[in-house]
PDB file of N, CA and C in Angstrom:
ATOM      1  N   UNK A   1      -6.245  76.245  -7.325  1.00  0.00           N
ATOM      2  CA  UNK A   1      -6.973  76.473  -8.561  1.00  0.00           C
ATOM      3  C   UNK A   1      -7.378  77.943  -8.611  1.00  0.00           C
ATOM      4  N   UNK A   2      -7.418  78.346 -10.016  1.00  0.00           N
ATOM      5  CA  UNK A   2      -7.547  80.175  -9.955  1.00  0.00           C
ATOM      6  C   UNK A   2      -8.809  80.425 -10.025  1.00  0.00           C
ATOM      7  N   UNK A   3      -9.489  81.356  -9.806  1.00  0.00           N
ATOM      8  CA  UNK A   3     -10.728  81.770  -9.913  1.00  0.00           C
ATOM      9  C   UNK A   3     -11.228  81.139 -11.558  1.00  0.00           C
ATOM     10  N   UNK A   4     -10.602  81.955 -12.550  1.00  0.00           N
ATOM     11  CA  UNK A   4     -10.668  81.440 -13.599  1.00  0.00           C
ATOM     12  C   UNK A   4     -11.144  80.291 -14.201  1.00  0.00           C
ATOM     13  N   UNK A   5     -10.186  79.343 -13.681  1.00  0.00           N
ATOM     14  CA  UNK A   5      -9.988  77.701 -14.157  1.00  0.00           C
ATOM     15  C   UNK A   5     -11.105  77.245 -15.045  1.00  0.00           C
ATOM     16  N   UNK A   6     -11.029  76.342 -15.510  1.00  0.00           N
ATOM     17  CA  UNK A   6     -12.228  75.803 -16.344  1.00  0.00           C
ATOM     18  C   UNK A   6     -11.899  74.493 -16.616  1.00  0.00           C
ATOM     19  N   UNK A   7     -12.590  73.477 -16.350  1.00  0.00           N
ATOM     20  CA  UNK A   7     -12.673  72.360 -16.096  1.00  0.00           C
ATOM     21  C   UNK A   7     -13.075  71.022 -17.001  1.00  0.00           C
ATOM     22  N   UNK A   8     -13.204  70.263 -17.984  1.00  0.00           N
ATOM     23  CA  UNK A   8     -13.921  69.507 -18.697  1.00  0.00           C
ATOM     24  C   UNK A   8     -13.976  68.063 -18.405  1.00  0.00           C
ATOM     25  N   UNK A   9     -14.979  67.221 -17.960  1.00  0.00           N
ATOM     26  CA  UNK A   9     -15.303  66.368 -17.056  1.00  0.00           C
ATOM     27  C   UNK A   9     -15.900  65.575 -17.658  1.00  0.00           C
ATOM     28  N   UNK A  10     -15.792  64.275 -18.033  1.00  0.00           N
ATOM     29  CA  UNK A  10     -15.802  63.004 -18.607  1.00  0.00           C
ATOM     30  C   UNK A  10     -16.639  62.164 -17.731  1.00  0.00           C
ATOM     31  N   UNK A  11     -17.433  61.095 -18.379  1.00  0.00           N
ATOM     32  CA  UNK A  11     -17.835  59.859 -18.189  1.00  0.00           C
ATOM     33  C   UNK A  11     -17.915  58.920 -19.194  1.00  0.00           C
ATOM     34  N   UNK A  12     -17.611  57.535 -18.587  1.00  0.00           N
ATOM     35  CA  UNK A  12     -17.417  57.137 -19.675  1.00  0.00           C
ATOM     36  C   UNK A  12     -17.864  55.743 -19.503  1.00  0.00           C
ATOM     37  N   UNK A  13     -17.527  54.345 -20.399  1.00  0.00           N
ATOM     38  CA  UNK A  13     -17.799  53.118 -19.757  1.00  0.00           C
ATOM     39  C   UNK A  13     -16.291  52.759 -20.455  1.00  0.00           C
ATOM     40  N   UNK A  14     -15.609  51.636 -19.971  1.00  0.00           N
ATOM     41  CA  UNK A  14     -14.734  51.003 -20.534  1.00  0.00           C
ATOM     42  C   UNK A  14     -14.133  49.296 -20.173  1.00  0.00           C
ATOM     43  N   UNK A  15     -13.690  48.948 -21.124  1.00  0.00           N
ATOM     44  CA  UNK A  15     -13.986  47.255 -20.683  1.00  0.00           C
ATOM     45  C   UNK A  15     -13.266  47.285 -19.881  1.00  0.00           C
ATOM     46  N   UNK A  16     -13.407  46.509 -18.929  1.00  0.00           N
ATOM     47  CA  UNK A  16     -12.919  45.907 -17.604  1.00  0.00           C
ATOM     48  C   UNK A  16     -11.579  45.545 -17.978  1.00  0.00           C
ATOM     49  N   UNK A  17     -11.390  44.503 -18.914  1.00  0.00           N
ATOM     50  CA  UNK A  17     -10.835  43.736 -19.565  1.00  0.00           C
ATOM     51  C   UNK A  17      -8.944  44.761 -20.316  1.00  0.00           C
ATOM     52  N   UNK A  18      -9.938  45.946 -20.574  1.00  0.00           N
ATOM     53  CA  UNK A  18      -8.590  46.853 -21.254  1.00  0.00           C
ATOM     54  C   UNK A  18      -8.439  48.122 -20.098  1.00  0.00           C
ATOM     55  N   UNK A  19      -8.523  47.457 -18.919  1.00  0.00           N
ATOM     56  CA  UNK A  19      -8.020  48.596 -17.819  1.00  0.00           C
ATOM     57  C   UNK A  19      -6.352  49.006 -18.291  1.00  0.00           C
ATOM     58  N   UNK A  20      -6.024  47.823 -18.169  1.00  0.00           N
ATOM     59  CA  UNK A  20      -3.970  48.519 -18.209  1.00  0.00           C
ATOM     60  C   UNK A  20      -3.918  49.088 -19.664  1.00  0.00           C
ATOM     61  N   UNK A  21      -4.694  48.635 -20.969  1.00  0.00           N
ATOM     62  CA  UNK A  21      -4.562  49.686 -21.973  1.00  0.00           C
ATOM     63  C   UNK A  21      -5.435  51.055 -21.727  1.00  0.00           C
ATOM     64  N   UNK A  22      -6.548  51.196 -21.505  1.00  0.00           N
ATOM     65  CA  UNK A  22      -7.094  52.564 -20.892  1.00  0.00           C
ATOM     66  C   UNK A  22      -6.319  53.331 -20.220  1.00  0.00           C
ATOM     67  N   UNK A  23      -5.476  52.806 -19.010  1.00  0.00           N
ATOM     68  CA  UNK A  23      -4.284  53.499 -18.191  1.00  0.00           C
ATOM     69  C   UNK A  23      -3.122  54.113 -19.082  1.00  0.00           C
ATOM     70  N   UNK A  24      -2.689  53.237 -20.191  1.00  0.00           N
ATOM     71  CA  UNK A  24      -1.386  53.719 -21.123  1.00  0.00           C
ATOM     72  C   UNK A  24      -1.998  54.884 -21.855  1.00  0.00           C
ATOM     73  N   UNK A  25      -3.189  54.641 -22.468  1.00  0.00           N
ATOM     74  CA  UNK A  25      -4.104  55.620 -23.173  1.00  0.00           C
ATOM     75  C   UNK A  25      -4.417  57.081 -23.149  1.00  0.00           C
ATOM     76  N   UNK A  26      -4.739  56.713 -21.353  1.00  0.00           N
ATOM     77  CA  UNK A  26      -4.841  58.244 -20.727  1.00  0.00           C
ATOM     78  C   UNK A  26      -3.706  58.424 -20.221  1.00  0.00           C
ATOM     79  N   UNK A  27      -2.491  57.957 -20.214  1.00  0.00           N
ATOM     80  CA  UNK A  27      -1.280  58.594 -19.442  1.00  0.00           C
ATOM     81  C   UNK A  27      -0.546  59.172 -20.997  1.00  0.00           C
ATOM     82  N   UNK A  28      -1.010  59.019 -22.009  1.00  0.00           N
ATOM     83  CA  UNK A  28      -0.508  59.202 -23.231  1.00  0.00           C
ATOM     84  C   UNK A  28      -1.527  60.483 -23.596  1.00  0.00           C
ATOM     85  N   UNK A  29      -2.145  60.654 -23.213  1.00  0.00           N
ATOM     86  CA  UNK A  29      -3.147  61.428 -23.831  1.00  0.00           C
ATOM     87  C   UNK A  29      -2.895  62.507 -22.686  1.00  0.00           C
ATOM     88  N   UNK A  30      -2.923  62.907 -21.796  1.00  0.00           N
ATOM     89  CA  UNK A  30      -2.651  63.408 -20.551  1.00  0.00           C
ATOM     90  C   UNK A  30      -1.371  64.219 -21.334  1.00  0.00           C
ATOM     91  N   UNK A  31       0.207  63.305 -21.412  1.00  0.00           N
ATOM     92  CA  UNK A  31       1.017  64.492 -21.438  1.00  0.00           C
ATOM     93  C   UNK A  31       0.906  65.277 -23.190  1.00  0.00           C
ATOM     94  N   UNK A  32      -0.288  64.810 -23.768  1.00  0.00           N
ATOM     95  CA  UNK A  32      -0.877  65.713 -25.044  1.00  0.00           C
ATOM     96  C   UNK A  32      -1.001  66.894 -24.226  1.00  0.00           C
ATOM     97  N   UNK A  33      -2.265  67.049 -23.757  1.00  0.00           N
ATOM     98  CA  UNK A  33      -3.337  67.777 -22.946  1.00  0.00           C
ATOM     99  C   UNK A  33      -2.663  69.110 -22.258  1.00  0.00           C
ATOM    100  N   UNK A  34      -1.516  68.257 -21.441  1.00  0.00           N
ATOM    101  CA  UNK A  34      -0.087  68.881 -20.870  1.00  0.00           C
ATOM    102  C   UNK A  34       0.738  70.164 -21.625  1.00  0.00           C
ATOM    103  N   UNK A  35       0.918  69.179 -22.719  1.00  0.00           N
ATOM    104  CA  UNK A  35       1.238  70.288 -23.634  1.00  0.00           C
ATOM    105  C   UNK A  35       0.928  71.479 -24.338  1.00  0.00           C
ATOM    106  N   UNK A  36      -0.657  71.095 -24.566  1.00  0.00           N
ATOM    107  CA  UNK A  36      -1.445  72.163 -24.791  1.00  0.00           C
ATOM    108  C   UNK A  36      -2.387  73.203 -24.343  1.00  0.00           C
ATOM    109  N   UNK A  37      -1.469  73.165 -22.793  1.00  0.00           N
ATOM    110  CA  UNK A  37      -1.905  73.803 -21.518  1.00  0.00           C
ATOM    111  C   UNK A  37      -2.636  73.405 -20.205  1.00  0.00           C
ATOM    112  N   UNK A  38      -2.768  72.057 -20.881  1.00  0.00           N
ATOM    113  CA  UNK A  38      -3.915  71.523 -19.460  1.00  0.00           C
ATOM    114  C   UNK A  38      -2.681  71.823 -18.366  1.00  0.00           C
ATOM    115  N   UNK A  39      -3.542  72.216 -17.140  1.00  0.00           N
ATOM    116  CA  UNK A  39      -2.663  71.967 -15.930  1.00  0.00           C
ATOM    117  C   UNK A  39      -2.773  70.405 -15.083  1.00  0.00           C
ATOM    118  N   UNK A  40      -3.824  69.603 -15.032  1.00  0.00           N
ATOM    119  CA  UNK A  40      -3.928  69.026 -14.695  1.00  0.00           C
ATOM    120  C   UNK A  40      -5.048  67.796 -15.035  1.00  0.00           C
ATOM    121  N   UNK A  41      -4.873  66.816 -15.204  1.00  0.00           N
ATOM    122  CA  UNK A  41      -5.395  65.370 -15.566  1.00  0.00           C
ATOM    123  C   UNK A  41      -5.826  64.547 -14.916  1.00  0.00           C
ATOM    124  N   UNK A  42      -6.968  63.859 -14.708  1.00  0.00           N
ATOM    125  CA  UNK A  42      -7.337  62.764 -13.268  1.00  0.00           C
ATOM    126  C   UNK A  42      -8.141  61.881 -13.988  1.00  0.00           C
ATOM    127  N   UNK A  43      -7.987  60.839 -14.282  1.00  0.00           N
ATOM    128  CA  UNK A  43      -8.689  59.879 -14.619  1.00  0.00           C
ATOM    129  C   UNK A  43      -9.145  58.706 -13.704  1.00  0.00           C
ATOM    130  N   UNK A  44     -10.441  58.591 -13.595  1.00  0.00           N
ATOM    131  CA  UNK A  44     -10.985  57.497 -11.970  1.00  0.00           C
ATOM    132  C   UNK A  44     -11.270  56.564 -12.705  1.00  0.00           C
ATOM    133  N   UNK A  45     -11.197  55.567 -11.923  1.00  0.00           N
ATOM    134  CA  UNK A  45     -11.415  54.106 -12.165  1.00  0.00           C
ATOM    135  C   UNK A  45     -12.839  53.466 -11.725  1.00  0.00           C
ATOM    136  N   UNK A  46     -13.495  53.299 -11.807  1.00  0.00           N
ATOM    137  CA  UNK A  46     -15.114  53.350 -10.729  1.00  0.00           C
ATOM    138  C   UNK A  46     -14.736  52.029  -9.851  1.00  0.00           C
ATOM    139  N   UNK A  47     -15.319  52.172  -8.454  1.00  0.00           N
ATOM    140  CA  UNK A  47     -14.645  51.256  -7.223  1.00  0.00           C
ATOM    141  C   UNK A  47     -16.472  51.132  -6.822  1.00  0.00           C
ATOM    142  N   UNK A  48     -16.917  52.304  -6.737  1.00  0.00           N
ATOM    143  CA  UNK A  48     -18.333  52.246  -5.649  1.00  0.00           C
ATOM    144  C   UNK A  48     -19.302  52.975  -6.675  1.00  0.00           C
ATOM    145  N   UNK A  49     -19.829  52.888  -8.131  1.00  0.00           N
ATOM    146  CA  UNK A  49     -20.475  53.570  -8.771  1.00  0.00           C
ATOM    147  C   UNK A  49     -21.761  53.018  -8.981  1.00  0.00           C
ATOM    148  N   UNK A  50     -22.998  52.891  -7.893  1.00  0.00           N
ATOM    149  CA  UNK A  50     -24.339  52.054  -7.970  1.00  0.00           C
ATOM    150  C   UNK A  50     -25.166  52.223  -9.349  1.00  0.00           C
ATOM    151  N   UNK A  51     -25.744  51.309  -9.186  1.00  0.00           N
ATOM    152  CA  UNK A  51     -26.824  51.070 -10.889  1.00  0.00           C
ATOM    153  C   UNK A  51     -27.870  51.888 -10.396  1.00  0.00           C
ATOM    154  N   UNK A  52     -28.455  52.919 -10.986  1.00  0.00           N
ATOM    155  CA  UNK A  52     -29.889  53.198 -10.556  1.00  0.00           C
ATOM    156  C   UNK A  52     -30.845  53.044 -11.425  1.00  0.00           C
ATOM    157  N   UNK A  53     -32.398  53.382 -10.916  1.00  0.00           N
ATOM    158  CA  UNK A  53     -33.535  53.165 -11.488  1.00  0.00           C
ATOM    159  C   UNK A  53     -33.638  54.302 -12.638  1.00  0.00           C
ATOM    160  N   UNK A  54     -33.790  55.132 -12.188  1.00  0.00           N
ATOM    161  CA  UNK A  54     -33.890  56.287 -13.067  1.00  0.00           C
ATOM    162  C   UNK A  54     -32.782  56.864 -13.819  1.00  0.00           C
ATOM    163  N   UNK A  55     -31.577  57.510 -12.947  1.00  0.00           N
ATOM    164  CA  UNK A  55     -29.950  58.187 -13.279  1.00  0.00           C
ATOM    165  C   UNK A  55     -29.285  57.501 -12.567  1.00  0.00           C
ATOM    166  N   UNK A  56     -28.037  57.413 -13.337  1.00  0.00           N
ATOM    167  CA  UNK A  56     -27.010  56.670 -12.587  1.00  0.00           C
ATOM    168  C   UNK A  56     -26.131  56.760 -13.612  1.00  0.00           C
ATOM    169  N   UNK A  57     -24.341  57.127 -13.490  1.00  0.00           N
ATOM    170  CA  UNK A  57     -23.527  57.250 -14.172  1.00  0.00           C
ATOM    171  C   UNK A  57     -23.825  55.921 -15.208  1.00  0.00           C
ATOM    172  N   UNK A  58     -23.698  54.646 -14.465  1.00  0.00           N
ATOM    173  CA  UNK A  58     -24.016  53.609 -15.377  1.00  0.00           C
ATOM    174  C   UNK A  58     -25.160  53.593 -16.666  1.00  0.00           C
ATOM    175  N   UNK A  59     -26.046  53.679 -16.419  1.00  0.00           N
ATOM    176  CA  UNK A  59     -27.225  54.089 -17.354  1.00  0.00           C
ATOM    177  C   UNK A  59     -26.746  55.293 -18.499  1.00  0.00           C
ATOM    178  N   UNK A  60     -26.195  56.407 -17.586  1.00  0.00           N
ATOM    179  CA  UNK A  60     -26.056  56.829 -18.729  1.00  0.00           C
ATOM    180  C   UNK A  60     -24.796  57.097 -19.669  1.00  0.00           C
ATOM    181  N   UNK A  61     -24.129  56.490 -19.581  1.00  0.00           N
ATOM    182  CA  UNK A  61     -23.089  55.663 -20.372  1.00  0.00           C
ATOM    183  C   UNK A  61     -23.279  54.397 -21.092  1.00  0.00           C
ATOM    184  N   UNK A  62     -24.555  53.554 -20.517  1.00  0.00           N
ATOM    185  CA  UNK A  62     -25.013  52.297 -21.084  1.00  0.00           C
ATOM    186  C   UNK A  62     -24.422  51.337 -21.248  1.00  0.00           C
ATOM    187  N   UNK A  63     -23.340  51.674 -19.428  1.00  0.00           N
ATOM    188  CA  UNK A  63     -22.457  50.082 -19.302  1.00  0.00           C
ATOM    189  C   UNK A  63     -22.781  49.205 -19.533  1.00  0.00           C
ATOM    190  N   UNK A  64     -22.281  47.898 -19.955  1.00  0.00           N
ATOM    191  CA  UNK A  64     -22.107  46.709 -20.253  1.00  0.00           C
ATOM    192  C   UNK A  64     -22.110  45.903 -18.812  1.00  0.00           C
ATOM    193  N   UNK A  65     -22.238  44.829 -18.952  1.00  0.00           N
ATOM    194  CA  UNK A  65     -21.826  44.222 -17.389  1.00  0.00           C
ATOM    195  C   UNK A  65     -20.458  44.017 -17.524  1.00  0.00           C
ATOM    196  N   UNK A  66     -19.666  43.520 -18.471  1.00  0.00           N
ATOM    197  CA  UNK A  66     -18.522  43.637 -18.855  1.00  0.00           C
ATOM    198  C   UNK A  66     -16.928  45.141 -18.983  1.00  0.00           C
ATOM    199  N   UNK A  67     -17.986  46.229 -18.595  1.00  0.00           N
ATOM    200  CA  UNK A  67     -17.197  47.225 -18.341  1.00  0.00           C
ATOM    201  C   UNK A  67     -17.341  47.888 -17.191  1.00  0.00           C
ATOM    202  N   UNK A  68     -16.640  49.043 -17.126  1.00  0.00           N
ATOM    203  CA  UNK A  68     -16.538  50.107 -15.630  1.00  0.00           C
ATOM    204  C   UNK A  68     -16.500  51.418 -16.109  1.00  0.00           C
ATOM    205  N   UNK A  69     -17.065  51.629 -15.409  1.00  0.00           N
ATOM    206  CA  UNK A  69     -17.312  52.986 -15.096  1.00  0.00           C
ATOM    207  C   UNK A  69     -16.146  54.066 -14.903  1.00  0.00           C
ATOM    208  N   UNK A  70     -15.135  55.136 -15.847  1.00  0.00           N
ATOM    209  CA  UNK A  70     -14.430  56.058 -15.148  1.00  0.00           C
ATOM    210  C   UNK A  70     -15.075  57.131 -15.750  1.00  0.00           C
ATOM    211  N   UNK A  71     -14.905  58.256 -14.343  1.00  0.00           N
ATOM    212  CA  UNK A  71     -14.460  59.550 -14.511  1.00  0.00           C
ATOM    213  C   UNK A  71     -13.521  60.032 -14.571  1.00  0.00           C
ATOM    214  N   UNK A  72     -13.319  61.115 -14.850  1.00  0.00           N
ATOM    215  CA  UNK A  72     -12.193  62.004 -15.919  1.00  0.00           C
ATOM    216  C   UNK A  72     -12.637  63.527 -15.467  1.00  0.00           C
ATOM    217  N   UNK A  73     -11.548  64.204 -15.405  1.00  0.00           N
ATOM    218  CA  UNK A  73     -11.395  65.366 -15.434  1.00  0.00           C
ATOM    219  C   UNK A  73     -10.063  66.135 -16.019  1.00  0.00           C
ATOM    220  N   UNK A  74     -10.504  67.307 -16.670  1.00  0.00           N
ATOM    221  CA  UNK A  74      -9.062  68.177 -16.986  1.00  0.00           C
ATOM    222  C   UNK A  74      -8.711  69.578 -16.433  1.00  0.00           C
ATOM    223  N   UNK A  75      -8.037  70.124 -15.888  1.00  0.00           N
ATOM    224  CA  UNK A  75      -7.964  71.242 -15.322  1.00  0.00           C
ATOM    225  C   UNK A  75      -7.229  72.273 -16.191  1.00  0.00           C
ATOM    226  N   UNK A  76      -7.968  73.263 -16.833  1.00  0.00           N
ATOM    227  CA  UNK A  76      -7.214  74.317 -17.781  1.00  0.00           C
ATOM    228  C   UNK A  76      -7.273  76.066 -16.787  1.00  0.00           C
ATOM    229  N   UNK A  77      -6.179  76.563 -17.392  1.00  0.00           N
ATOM    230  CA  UNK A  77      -6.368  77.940 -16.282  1.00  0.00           C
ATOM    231  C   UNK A  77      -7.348  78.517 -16.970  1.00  0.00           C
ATOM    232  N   UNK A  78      -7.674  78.617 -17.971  1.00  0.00           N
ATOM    233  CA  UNK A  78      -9.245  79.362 -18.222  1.00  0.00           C
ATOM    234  C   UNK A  78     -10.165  78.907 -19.703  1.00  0.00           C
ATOM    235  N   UNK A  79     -10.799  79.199 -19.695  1.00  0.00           N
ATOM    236  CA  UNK A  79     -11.823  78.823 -20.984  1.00  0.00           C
ATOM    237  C   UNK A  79     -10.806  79.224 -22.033  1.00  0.00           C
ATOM    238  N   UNK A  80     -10.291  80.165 -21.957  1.00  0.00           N
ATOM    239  CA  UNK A  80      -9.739  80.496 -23.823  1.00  0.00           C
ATOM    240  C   UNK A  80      -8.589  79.305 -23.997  1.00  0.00           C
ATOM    241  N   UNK A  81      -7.614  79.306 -22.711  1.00  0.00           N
ATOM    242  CA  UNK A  81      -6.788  78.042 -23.012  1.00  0.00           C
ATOM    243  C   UNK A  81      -7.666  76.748 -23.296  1.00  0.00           C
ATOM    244  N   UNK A  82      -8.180  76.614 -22.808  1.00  0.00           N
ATOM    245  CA  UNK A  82      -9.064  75.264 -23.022  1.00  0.00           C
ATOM    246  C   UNK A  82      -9.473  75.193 -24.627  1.00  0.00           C
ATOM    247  N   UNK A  83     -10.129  76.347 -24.856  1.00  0.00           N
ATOM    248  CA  UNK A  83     -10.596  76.353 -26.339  1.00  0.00           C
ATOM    249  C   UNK A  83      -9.418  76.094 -27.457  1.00  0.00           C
ATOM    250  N   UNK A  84      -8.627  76.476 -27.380  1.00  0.00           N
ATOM    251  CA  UNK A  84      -7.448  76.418 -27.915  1.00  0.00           C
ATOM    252  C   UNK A  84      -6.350  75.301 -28.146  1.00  0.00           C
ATOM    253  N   UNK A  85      -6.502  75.227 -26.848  1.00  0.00           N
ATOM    254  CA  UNK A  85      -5.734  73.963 -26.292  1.00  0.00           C
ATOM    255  C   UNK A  85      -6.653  72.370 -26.330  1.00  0.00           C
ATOM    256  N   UNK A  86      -7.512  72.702 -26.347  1.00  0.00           N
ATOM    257  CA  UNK A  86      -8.502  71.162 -27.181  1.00  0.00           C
ATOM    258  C   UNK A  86      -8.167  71.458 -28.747  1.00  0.00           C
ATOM    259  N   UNK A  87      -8.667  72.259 -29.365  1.00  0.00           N
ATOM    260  CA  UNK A  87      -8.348  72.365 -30.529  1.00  0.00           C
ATOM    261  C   UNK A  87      -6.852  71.840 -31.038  1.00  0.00           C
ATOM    262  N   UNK A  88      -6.016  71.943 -30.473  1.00  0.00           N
ATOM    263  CA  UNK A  88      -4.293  72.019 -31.024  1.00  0.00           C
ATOM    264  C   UNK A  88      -4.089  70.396 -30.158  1.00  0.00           C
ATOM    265  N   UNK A  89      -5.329  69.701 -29.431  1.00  0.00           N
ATOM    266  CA  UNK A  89      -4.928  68.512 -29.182  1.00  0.00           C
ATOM    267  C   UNK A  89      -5.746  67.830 -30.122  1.00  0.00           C
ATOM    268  N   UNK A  90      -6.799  68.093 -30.573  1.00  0.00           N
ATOM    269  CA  UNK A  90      -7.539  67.515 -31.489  1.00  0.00           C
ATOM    270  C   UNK A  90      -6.721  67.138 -33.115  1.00  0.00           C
ATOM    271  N   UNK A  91      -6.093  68.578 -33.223  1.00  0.00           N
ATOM    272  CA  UNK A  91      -5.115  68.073 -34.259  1.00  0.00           C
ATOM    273  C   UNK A  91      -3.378  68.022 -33.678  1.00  0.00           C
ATOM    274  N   UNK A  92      -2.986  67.365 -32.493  1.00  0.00           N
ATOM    275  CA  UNK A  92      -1.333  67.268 -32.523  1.00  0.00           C
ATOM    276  C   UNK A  92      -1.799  65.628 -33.544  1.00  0.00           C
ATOM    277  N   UNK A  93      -0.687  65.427 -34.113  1.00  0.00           N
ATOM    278  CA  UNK A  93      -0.471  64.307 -34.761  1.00  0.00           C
ATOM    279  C   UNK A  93      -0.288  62.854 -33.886  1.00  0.00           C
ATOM    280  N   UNK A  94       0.054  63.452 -32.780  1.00  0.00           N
ATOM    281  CA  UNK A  94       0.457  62.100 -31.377  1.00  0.00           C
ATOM    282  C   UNK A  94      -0.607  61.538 -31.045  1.00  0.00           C
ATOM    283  N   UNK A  95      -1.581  62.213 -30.948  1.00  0.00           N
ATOM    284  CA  UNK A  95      -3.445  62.256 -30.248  1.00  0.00           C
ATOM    285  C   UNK A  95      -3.972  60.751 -30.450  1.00  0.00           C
ATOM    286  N   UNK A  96      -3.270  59.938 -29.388  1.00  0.00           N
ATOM    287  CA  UNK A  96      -4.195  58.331 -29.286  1.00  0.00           C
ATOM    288  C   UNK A  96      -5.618  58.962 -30.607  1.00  0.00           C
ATOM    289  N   UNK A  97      -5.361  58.034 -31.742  1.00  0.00           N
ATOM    290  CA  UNK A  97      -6.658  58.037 -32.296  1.00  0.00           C
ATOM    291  C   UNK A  97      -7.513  56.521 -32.203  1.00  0.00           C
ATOM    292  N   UNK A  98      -7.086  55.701 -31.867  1.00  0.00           N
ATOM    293  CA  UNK A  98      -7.480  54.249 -31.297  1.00  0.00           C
ATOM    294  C   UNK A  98      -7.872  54.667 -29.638  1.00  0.00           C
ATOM    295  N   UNK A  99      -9.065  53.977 -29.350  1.00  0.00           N
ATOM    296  CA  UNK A  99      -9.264  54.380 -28.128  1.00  0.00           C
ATOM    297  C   UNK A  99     -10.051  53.009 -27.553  1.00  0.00           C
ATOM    298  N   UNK A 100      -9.727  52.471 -26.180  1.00  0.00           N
ATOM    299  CA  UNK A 100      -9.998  51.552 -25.844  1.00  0.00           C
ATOM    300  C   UNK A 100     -11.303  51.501 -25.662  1.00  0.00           C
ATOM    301  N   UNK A 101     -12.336  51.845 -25.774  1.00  0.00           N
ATOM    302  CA  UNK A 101     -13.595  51.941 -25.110  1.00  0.00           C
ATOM    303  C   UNK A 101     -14.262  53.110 -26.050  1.00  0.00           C
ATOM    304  N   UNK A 102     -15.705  52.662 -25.869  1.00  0.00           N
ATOM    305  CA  UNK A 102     -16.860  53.259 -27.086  1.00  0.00           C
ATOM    306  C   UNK A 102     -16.916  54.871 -26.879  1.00  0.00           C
ATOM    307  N   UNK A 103     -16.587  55.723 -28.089  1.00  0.00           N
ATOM    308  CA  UNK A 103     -16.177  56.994 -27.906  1.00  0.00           C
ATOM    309  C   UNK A 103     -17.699  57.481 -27.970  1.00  0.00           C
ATOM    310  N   UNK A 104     -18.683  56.531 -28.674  1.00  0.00           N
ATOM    311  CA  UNK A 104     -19.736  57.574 -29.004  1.00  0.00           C
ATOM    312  C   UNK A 104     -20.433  57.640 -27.552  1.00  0.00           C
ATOM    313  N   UNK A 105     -20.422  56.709 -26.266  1.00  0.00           N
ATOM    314  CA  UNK A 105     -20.843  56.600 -25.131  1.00  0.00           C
ATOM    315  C   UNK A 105     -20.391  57.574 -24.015  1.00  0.00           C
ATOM    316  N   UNK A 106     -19.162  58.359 -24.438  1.00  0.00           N
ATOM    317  CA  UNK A 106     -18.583  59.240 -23.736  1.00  0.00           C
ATOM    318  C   UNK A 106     -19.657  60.533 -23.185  1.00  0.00           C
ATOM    319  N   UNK A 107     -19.997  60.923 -22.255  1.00  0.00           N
ATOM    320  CA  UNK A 107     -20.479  61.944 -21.665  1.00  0.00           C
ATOM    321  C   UNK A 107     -19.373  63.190 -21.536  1.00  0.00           C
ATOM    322  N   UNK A 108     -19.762  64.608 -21.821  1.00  0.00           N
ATOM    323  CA  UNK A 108     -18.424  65.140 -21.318  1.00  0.00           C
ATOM    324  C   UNK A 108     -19.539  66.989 -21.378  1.00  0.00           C
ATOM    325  N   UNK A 109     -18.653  67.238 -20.783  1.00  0.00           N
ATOM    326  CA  UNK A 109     -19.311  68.481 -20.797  1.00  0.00           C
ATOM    327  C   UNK A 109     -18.343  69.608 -20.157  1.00  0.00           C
ATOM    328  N   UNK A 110     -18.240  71.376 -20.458  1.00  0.00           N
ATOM    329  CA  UNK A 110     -17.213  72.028 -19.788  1.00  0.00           C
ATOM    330  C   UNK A 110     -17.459  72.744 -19.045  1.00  0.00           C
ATOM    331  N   UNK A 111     -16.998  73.474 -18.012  1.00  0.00           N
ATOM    332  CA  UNK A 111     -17.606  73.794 -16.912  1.00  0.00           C
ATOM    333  C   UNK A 111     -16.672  74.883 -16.204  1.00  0.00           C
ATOM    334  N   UNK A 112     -17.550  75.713 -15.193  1.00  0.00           N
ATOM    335  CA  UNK A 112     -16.706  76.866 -14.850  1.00  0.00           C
ATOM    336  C   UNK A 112     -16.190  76.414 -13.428  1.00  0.00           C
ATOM    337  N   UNK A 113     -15.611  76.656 -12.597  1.00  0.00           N
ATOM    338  CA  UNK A 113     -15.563  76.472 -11.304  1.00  0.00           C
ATOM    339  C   UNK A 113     -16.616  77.528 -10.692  1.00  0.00           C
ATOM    340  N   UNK A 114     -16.848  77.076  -9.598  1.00  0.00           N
ATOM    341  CA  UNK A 114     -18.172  78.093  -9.180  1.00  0.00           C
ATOM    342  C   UNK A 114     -17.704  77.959  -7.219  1.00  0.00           C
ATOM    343  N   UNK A 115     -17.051  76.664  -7.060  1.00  0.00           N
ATOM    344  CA  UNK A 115     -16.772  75.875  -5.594  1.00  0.00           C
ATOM    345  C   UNK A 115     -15.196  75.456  -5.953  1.00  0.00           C
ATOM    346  N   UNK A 116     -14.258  75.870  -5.112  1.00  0.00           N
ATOM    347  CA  UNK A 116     -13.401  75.258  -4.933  1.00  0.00           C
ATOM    348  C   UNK A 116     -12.462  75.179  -3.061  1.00  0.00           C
ATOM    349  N   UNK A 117     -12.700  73.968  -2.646  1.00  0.00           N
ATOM    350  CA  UNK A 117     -12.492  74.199  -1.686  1.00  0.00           C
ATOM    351  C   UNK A 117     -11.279  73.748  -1.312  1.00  0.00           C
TER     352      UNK A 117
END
């Protein structure tokens, strides 16, 4: 990863139930992303993600007992591609606009690298 890089990092909740459509979703959405410079795509599945009292990915996504927990990440070589390259995925015409799981619950935020080890 380059000094540069810039990163945009997802949480999310999604039904349990539409795991193998969530998977087609983001493997569809991914070679968008691809195209519009992302270098790289990771979408997690939650395996070990605890409930907490106060914070907890769960809470603040406002899982369901019925859904799971993924994280998400995108790897762009720098902020201007990113800016750009969200933009030109926001409008490619291909852009999954059906999405398995509640968009307004999405957490996401963009980020510099600061640690890469």
């Amino acid at each position: 990863m380059e000094p540069d890089s810039y990163i945009d990092g997802f949480v999310l909740a999604v039904p349990t139930a539409n795991k193998e459509t969530f998977r087609q979703h983001a493997g569809d959405a991914a070679q968008i992303f691809k195209k519009h410079g992302a270098l790289e795509i990771v979408e997690c599945w939650g395996d070990d993600v605890p409930e907490g009292k106060l914070t907890s990915m769960p809470l603040a996504v406002q899982r369901k007992d019925d859904e799971t927990v993924v994280f998400s990440w995108v790897v762009w070589p720098s902020r201007a591609v990113r800016d750009a390259g969200m933009q030109a995925v926001m409008n490619d015409p291909l852009c999954p606009k059906d999405m398995p799981f509640d968009g307004q619950r999405v957490i996401y935020g963009g980020f510099r690298v600061l640690v890469h080890a």
